[in-house]
Protein backbone atom coordinates (compact mmCIF):
# COMPACT_ATOMS: atom_id res chain seq x y z
CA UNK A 1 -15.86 -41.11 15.86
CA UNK A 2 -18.74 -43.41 16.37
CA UNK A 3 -21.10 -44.11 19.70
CA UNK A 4 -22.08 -47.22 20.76
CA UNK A 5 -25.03 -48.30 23.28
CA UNK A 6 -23.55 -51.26 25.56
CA UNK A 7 -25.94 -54.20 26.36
CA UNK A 8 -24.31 -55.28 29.56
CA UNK A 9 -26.34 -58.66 29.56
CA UNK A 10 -24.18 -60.01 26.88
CA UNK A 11 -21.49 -57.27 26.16
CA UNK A 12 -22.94 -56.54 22.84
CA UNK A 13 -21.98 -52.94 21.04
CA UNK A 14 -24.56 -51.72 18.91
CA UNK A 15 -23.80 -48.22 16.80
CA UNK A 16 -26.12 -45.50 17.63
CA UNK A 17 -26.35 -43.36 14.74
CA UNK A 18 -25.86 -39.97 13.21
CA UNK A 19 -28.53 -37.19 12.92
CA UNK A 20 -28.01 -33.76 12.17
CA UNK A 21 -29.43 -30.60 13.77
CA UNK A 22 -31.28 -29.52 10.33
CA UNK A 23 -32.70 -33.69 9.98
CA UNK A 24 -33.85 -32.57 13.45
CA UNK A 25 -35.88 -29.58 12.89
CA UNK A 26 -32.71 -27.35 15.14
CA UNK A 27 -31.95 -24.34 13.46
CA UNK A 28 -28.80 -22.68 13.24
CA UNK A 29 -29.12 -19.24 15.25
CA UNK A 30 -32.00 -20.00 17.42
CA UNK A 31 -30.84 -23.90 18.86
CA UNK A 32 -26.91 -24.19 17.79
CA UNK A 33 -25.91 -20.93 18.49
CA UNK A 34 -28.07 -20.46 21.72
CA UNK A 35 -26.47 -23.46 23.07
CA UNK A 36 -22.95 -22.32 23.04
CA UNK A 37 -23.93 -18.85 23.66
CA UNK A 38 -24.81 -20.23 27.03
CA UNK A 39 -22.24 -22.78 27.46
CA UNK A 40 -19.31 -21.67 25.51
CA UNK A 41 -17.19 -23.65 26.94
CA UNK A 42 -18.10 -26.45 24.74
CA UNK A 43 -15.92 -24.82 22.36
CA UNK A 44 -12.59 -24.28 24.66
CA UNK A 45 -11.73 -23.30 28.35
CA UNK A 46 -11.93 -20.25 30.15
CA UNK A 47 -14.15 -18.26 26.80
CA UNK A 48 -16.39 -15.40 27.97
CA UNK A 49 -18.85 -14.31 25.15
CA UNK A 50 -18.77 -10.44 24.94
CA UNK A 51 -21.67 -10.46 21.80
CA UNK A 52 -23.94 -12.70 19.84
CA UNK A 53 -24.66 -11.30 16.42
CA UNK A 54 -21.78 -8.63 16.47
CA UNK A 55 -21.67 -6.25 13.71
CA UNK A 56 -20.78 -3.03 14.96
CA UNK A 57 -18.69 -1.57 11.79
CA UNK A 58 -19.74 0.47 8.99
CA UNK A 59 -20.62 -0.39 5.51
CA UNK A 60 -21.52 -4.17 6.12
CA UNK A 61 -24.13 -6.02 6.92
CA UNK A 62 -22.08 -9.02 8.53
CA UNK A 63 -22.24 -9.99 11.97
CA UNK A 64 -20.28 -12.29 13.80
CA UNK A 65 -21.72 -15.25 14.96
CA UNK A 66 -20.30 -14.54 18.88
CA UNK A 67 -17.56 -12.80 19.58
CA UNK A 68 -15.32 -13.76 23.11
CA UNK A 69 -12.43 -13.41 25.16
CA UNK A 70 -10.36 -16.32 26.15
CA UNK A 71 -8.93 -16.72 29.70
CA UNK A 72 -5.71 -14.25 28.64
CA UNK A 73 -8.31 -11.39 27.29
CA UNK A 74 -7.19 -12.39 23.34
CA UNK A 75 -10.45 -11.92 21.11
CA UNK A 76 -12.21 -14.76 19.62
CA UNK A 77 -14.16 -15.15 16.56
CA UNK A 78 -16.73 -17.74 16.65
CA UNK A 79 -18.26 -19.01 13.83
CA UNK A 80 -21.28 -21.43 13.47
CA UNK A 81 -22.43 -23.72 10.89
CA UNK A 82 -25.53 -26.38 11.70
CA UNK A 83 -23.69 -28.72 9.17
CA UNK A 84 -20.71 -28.14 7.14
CA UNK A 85 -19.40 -25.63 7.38
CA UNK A 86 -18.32 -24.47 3.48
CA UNK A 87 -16.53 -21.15 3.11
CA UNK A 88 -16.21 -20.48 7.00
CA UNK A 89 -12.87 -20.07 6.72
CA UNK A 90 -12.83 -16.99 4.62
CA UNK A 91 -15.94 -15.07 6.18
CA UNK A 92 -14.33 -16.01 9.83
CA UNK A 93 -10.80 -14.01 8.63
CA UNK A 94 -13.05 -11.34 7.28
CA UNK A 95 -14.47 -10.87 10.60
CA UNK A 96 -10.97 -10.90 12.39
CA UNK A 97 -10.12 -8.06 10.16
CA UNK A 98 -12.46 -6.12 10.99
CA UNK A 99 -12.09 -6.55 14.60
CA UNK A 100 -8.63 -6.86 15.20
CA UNK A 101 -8.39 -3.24 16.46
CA UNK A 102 -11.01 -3.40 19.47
CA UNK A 103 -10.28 -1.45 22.47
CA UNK A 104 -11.30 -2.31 25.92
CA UNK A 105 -14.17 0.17 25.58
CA UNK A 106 -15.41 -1.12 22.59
CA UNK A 107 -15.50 -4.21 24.12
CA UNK A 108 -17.40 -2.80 26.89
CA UNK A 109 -19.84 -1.03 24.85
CA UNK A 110 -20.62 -4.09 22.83
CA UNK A 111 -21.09 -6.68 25.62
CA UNK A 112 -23.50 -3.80 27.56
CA UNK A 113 -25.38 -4.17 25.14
CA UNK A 114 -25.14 -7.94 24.57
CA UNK A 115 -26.63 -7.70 28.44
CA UNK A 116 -29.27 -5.69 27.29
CA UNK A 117 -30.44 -7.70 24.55
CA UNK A 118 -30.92 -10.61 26.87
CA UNK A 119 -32.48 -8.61 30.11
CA UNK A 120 -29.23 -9.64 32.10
CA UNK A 121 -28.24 -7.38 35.00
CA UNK A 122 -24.86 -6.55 35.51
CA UNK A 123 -21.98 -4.09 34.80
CA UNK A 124 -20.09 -4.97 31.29
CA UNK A 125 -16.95 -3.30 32.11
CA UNK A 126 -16.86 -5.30 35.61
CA UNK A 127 -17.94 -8.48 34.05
CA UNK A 128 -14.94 -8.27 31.64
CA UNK A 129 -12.30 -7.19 34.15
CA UNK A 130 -13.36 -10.14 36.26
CA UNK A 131 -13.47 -12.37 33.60
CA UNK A 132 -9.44 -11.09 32.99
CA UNK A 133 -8.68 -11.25 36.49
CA UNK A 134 -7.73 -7.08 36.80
CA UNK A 135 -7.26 -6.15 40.37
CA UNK A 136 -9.09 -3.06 41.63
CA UNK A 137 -7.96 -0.11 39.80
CA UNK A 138 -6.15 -1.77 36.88
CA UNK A 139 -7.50 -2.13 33.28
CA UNK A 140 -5.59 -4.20 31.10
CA UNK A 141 -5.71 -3.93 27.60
CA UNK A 142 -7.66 -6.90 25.39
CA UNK A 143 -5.45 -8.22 22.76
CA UNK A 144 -6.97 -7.66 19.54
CA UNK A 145 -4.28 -7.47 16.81
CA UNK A 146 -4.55 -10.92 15.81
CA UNK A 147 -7.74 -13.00 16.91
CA UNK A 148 -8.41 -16.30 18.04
CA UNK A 149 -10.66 -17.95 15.18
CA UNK A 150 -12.88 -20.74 16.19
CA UNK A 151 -14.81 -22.55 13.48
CA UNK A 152 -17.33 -25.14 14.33
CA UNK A 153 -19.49 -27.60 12.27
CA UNK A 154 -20.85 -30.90 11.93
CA UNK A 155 -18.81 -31.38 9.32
CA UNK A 156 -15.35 -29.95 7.24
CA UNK A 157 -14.45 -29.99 3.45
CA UNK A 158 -10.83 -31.15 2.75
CA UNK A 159 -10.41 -28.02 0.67
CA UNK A 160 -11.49 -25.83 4.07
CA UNK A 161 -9.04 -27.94 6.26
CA UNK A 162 -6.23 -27.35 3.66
CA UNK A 163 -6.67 -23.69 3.91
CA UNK A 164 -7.15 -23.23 8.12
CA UNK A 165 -3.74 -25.83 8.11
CA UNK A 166 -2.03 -23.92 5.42
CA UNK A 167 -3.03 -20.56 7.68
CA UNK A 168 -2.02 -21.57 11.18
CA UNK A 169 1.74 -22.37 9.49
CA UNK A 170 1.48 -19.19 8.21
CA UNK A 171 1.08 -17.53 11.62
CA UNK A 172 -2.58 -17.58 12.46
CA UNK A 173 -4.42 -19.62 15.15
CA UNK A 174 -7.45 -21.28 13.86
CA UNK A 175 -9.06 -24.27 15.51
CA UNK A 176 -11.87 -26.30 13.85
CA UNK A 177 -14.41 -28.20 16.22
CA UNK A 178 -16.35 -30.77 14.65
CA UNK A 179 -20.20 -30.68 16.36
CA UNK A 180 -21.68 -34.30 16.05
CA UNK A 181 -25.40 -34.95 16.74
CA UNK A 182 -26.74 -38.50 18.08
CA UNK A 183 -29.98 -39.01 18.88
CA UNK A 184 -29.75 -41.83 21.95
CA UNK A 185 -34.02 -42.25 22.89
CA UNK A 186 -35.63 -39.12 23.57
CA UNK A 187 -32.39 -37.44 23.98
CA UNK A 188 -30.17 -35.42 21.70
CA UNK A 189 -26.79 -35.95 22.15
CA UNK A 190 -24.57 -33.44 20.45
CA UNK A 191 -20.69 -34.77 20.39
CA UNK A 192 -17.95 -32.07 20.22
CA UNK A 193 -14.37 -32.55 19.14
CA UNK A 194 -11.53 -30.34 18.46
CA UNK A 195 -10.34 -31.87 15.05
CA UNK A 196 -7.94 -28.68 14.08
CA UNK A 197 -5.20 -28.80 15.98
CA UNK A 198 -5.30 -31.68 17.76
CA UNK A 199 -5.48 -30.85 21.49
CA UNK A 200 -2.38 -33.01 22.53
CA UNK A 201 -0.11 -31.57 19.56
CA UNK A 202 -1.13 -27.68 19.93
CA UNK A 203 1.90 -26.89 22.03
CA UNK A 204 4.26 -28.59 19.51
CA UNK A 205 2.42 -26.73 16.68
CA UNK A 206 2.77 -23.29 18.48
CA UNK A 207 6.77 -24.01 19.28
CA UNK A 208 7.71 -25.08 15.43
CA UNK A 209 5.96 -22.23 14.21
CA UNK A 210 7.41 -19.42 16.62
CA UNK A 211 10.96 -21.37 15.79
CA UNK A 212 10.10 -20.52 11.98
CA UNK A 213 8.99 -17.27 12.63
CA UNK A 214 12.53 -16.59 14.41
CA UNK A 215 14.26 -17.95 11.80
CA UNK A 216 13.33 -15.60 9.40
CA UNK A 217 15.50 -13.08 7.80
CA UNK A 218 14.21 -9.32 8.97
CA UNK A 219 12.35 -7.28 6.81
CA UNK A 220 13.57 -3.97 8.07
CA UNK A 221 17.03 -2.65 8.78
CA UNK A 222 18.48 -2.10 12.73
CA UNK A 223 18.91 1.70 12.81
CA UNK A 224 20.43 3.83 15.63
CA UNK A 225 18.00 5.78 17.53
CA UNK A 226 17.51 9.20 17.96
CA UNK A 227 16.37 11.68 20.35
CA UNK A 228 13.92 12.94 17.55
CA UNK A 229 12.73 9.46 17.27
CA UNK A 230 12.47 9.20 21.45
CA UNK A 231 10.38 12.17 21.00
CA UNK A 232 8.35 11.13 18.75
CA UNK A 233 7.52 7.60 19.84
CA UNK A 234 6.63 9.11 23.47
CA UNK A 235 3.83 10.80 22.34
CA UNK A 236 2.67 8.04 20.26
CA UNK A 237 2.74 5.09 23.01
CA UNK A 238 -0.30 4.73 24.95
CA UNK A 239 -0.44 1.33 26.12
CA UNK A 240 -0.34 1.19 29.89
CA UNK A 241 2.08 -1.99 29.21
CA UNK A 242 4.47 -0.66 26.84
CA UNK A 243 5.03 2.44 28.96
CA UNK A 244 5.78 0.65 32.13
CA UNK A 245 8.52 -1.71 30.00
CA UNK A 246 10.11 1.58 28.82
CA UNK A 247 9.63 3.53 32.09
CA UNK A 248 11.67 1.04 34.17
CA UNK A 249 14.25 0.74 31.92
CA UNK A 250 14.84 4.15 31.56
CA UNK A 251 14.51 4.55 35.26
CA UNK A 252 17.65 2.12 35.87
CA UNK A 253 19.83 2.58 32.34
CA UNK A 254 22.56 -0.38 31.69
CA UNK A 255 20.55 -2.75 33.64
CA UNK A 256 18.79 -5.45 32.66
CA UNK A 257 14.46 -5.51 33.83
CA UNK A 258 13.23 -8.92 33.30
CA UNK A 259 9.41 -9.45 32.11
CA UNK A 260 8.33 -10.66 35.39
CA UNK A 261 8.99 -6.98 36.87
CA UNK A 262 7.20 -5.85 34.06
CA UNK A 263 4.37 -7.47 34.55
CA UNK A 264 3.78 -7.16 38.42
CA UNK A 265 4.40 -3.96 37.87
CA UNK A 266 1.70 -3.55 34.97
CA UNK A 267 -1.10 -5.53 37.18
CA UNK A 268 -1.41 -7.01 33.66
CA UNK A 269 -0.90 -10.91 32.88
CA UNK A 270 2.12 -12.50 31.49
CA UNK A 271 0.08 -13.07 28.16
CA UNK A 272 -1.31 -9.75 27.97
CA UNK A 273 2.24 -8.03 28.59
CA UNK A 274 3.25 -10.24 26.08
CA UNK A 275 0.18 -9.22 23.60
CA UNK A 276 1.13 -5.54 24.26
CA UNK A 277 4.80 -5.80 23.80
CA UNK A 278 4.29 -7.11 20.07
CA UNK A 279 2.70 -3.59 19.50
CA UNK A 280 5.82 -2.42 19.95
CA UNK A 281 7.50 -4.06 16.88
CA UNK A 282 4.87 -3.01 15.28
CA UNK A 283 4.95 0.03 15.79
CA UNK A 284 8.66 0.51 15.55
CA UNK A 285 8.32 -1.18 11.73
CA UNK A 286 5.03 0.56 10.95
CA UNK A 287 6.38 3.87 12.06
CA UNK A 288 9.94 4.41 12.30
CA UNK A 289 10.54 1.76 9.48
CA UNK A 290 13.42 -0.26 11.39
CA UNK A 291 13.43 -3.87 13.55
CA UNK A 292 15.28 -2.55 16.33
CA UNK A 293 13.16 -1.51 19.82
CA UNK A 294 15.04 1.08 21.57
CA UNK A 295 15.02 -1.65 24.15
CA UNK A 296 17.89 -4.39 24.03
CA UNK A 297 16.14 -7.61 24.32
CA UNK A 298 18.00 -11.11 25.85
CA UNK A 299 17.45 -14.50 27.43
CA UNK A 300 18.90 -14.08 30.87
CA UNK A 301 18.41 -16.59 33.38
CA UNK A 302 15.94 -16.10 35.46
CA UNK A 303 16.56 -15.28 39.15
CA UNK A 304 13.44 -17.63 40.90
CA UNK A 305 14.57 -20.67 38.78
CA UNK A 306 17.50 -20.25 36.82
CA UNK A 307 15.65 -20.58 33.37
CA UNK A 308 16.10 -18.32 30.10
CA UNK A 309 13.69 -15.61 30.51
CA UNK A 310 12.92 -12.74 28.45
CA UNK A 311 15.13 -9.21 30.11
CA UNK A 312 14.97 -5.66 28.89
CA UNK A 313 17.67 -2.64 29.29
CA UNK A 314 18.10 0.55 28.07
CA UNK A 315 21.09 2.54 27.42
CA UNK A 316 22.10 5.43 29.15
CA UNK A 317 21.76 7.95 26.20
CA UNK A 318 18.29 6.71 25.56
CA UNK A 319 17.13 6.54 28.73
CA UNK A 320 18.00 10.06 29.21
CA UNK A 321 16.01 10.98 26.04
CA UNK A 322 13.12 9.11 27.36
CA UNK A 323 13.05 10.33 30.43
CA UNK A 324 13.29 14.08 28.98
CA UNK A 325 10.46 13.01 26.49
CA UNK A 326 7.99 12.26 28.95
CA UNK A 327 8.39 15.12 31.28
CA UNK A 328 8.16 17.34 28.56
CA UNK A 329 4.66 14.72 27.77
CA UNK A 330 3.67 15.46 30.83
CA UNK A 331 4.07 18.99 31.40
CA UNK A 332 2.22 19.51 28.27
């Protein structure tokens, strides 16, 4: 995209041209990355930055460039590059990987002492919790399993485009923002455009690709469950979200729970119930080796509006396992 300086006198364009942050004597970490440190919402709506220079993990030297939460508490990896931005695709997965277990309290603990670092005053765990919206008393999980990746550059290889398109159809979410710099007088002007997706086709992008995913053929078999197996995944679940899903269902057996129950009842947000209830499958192929929850899962219309949304039951047999499962849990 090119910016032009009007001449209203005689409706003239003329181009104003490109600079670059290095022609410009801006560095990388101290300018670039101090700039959307503070104003990260250059780089997309609603992002909180929990660290600059993150690299709390053992036996690297890495560090992420920052590290956020978006508006629905889903990580984000931000990487930076002053001009192109070669290879940023691969270190940027790298870092998801290695964050893409982070519990609230990690989270915590590294944005306390992001606030340290920079003399700021404040409590981390309240800043984040307002940042998510958590009423008093609630503390909803962040979703970490699969991060947010942001890359962001003056400029992108076709062979790096390739890959990040060739990744988000593949199930990842990758967005490249292209970070122009004009110099317009005494000012520096610094242009910045999402390039990958493009804003006004991510929603059709997201839809295809869940439609693909559904389509799929399942990897592991539907098998009956258990009351070993009821047992056994009580004391494993932890998430405050997953628990309340089960919990309800169990508490009224042959009758369906929609997700809007769940989720008032969780003081969570839709997105984050949603975030939490993919741990399930996870866990229930990771663990127990099958594809079946020991939920039933439907689109039911809703009752506010009529439209297909997502409802939960639980038989009787497994609700009673579940319930004894947790009092036993409990009493322990």
């Amino acid at each position: 995209m090119a910016l032009y300086r009007i001449d209203e006198a005689d409706g003239s364009l003329s181009p104003i041209p490109e600079t670059s942050l290095s022609g410009e004597g801006m560095s990388e970490r101290d300018d670039l990355q101090r700039w959307l440190r503070d104003h990260p919402d250059a780089l997309g709506d609603g992002l909180f930055v929990l660290a600059e220079e993150y690299g709390e993990w053992a036996g690297s030297s890495r560090r992420i460039d920052l590290l956020a939460l978006d508006q629905d508490g889903r990580l984000v990896v931000i990487e930076l590059k002053r001009d192109e931005g070669a290879f940023m695709d691969l270190q940027a997965i790298r870092y998801a990987a290695m964050v893409a277990h982070m519990t609230l309290d990690r989270a915590v603990a590294a944005h306390e002492r992001h606030l340290q670092a920079r003399g700021i005053e404040g409590d981390a765990r309240e800043r984040i919790l307002g940042h998510l919206g958590a009423g008093e008393g609630k503390e909803p999980e962040i979703e970490s399993a699969k991060p947010q990746i942001v890359l962001a550059a003056r400029d992108f290889s076709q062979e790096l485009t390739t890959s990040v398109l060739w990744l988000n159809d593949a199930g990842l979410d990758i967005s490249c923002v292209r970070l122009l710099p004009y110099r317009v007088g005494d000012d520096l002007v610094l242009d910045v455009t999402q390039v990958i997706p493009l804003p006004e086709a991510k929603d059709y992008v997201v839809r295809v690709r869940d439609k693909a995913i559904e389509a799929e053929p399942h990897k592991y078999p539907d098998v009956p469950w258990t009351d070993e197996d009821i047992e056994l995944l009580a004391g494993m679940v932890e998430n405050p979200a997953i628990l309340t899903a089960i919990d309800l269902c169990a508490a009224d057996p042959g009758q369906w729970t929609p997700l809007t129950t769940i989720i008032e009842q969780s003081g969570q947000t839709q997105a984050q119930v949603q975030g939490s209830l993919a741990r399930l499958t996870a866990i229930v192929r990771g663990d127990f080796g099958r594809n079946n929850w020991p939920l039933v899962v439907e689109g039911r219309p809703s009752d506010a509006d009529g439209s297909q949304r997502a409802h939960y039951l639980m038989t009787a047999q497994v609700a009673e396992w579940w319930k004894a499962a947790r009092s036993t849990a409990s009493d322990s």
